[in-house]
C-alpha atoms as a PDB file:
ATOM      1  CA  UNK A   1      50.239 170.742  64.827  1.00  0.00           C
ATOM      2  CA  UNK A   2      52.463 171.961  67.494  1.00  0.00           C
ATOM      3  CA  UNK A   3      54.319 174.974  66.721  1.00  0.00           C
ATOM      4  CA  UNK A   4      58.332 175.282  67.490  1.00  0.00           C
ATOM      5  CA  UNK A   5      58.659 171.802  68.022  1.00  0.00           C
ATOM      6  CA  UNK A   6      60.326 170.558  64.481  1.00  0.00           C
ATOM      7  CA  UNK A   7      64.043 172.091  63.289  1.00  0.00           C
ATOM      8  CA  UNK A   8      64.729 174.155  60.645  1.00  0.00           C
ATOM      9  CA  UNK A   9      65.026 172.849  57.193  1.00  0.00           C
ATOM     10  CA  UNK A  10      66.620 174.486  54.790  1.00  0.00           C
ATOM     11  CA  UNK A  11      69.114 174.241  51.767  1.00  0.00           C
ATOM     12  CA  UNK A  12      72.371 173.066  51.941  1.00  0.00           C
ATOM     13  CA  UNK A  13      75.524 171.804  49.751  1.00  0.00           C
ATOM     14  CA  UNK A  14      76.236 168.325  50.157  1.00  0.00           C
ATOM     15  CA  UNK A  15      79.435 167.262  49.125  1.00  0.00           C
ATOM     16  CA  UNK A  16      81.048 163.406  48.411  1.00  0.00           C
ATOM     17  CA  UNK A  17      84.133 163.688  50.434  1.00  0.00           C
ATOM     18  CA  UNK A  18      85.329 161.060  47.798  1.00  0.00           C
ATOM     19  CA  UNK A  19      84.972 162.082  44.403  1.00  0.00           C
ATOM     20  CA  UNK A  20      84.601 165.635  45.629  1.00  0.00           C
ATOM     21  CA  UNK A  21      81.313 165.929  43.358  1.00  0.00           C
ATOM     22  CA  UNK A  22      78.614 169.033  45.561  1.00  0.00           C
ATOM     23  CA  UNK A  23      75.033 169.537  44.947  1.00  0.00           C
ATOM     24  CA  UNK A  24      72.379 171.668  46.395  1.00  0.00           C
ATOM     25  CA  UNK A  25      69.720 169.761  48.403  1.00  0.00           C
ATOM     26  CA  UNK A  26      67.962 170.701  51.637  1.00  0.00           C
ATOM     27  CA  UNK A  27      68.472 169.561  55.176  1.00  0.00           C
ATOM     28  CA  UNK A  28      67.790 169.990  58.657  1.00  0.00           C
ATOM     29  CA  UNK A  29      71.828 170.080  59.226  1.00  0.00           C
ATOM     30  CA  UNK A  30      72.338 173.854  59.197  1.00  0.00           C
ATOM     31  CA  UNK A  31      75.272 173.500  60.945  1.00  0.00           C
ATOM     32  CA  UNK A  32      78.585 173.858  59.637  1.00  0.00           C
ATOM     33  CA  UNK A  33      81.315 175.805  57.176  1.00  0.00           C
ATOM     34  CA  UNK A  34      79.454 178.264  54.550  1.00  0.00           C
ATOM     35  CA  UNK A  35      80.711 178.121  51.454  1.00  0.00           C
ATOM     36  CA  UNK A  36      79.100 180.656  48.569  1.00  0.00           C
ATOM     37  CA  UNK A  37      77.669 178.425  45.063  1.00  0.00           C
ATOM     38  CA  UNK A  38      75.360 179.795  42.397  1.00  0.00           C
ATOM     39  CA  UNK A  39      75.438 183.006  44.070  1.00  0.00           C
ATOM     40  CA  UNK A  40      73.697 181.871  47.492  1.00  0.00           C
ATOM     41  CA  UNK A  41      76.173 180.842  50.819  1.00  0.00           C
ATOM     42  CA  UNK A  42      75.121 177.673  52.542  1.00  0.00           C
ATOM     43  CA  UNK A  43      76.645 175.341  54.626  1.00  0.00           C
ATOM     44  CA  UNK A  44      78.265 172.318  53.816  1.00  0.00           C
ATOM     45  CA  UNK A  45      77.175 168.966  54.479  1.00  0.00           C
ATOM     46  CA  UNK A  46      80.210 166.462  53.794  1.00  0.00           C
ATOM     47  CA  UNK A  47      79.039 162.816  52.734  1.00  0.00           C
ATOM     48  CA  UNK A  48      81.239 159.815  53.669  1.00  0.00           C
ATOM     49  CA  UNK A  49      79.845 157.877  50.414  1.00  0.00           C
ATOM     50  CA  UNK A  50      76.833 159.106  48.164  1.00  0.00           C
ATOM     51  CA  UNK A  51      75.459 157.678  44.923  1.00  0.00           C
ATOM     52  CA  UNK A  52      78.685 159.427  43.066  1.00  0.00           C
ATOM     53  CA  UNK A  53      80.908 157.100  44.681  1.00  0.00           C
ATOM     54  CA  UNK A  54      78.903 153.970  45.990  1.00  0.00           C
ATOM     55  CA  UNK A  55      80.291 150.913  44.161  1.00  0.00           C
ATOM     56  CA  UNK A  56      76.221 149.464  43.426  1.00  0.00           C
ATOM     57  CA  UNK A  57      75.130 153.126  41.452  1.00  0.00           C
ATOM     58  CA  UNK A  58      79.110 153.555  39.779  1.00  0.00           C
ATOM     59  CA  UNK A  59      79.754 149.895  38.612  1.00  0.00           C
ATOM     60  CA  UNK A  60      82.967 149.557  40.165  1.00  0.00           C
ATOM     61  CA  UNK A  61      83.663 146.346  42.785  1.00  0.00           C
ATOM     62  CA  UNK A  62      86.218 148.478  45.253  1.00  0.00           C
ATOM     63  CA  UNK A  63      84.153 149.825  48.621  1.00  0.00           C
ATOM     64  CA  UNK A  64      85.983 152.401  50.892  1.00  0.00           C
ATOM     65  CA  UNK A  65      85.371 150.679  54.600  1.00  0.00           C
ATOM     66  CA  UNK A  66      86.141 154.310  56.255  1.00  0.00           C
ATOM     67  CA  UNK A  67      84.599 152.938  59.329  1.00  0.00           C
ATOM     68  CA  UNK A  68      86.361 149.313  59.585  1.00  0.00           C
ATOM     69  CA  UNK A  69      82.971 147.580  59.744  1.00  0.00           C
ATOM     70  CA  UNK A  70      84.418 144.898  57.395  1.00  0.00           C
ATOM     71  CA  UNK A  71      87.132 144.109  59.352  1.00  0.00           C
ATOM     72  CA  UNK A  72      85.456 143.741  62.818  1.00  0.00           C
ATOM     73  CA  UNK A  73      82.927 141.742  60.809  1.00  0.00           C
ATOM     74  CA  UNK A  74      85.878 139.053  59.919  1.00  0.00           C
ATOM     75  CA  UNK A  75      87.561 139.517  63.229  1.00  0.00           C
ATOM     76  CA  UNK A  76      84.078 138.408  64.876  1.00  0.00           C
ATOM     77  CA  UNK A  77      83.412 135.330  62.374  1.00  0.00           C
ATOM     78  CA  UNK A  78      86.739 133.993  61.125  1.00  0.00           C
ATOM     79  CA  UNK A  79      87.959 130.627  61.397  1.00  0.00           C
ATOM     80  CA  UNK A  80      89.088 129.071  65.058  1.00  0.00           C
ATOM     81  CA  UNK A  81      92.986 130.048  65.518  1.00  0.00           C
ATOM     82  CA  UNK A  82      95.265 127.449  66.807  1.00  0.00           C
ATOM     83  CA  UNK A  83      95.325 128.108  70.605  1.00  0.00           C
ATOM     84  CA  UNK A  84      92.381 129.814  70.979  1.00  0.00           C
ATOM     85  CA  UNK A  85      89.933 128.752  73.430  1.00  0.00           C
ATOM     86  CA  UNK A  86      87.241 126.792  72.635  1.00  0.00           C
ATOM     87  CA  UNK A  87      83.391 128.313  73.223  1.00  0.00           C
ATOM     88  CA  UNK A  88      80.974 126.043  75.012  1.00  0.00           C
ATOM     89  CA  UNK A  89      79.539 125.178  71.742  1.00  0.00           C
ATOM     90  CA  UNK A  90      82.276 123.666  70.548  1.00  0.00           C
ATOM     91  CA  UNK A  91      83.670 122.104  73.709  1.00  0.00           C
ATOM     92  CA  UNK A  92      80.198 120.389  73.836  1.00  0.00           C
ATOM     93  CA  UNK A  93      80.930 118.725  70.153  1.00  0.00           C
ATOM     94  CA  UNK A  94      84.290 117.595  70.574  1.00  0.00           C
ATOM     95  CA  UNK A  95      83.253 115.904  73.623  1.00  0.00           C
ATOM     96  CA  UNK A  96      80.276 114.160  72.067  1.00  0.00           C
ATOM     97  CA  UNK A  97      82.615 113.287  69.336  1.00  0.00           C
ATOM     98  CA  UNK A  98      85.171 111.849  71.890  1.00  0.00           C
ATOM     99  CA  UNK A  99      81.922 110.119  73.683  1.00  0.00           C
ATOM    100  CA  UNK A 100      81.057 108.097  70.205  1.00  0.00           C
ATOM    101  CA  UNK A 101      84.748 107.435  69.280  1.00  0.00           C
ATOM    102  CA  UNK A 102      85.832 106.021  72.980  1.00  0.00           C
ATOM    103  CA  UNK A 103      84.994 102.362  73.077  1.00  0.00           C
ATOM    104  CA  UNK A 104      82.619 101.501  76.169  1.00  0.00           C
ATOM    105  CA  UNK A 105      83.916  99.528  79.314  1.00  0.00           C
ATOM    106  CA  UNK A 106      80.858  97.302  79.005  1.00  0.00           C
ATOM    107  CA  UNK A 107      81.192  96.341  75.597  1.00  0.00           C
ATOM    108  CA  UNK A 108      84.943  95.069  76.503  1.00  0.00           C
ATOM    109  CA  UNK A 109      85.870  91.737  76.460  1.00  0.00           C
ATOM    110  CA  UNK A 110      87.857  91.280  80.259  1.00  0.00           C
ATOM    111  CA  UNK A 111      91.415  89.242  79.688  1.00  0.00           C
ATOM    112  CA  UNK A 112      91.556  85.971  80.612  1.00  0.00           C
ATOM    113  CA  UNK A 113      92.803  85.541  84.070  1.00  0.00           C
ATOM    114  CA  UNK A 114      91.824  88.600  85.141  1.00  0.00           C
ATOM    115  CA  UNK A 115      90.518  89.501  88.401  1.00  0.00           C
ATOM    116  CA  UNK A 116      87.862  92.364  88.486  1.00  0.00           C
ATOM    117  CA  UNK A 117      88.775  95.054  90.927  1.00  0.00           C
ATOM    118  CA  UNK A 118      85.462  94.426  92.884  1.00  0.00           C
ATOM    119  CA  UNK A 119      86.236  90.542  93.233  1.00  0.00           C
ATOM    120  CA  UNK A 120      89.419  91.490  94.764  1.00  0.00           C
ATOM    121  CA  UNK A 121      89.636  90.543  98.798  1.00  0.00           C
ATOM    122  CA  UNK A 122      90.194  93.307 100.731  1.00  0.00           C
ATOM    123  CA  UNK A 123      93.230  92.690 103.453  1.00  0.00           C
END
């Protein structure tokens, strides 16, 4: 194995930012404010959501978006807006639906009396 090629891994406190709950654990994240806990200073590693405050692990249905995910997500996929252009997709369909409900020229009886464009004499 190589040697001075992985980082350092050592022990850390890791701390839910949302139920403010801290363990000890290890990491390669060395970086950052020491704080002192049973007796030993480490630095702290602050968690955006852990298994102390992830709605699958504490039974309750409310999720903290923190990173708006959820909302560019509904953004991207809601329903068509009045007004809002049309993608290709769905100019193609409305035109193929406007192609089968449009009656056909030849399938149209011609009046009675009437003169055809073509049979028309030219002056």
């Amino acid at each position: 194995m190589k040697q001075d090629i992985h980082p350092k891994y050592g022990r850390v406190i890791f701390r839910d930012i949302n139920t403010g709950d801290q363990w000890i654990g290890s990491s390669t994240k060395l970086n950052g404010k020491l704080e002192t806990m049973d007796g030993e200073e480490l630095p702290v590693v602050p968690l955006d959501i852990s298994s102390q405050s992830h709605p699958f692990y504490t039974g309750k249905g409310n999720f903290l978006d923190t990173e708006g995910r959820i909302d560019r997500f509904k953004k991207r996929f809601a329903a068509p807006v009045k007004g809002k252009k049309a993608t290709k997709a769905e100019k193609a369909a409305n035109r193929a639906k406007a192609e089968e409900e449009a009656p056909s020229t030849e399938e149209a009886p011609a009046a009675e009396g009437a003169v055809a464009a073509e049979e028309t004499p030219a002056e």
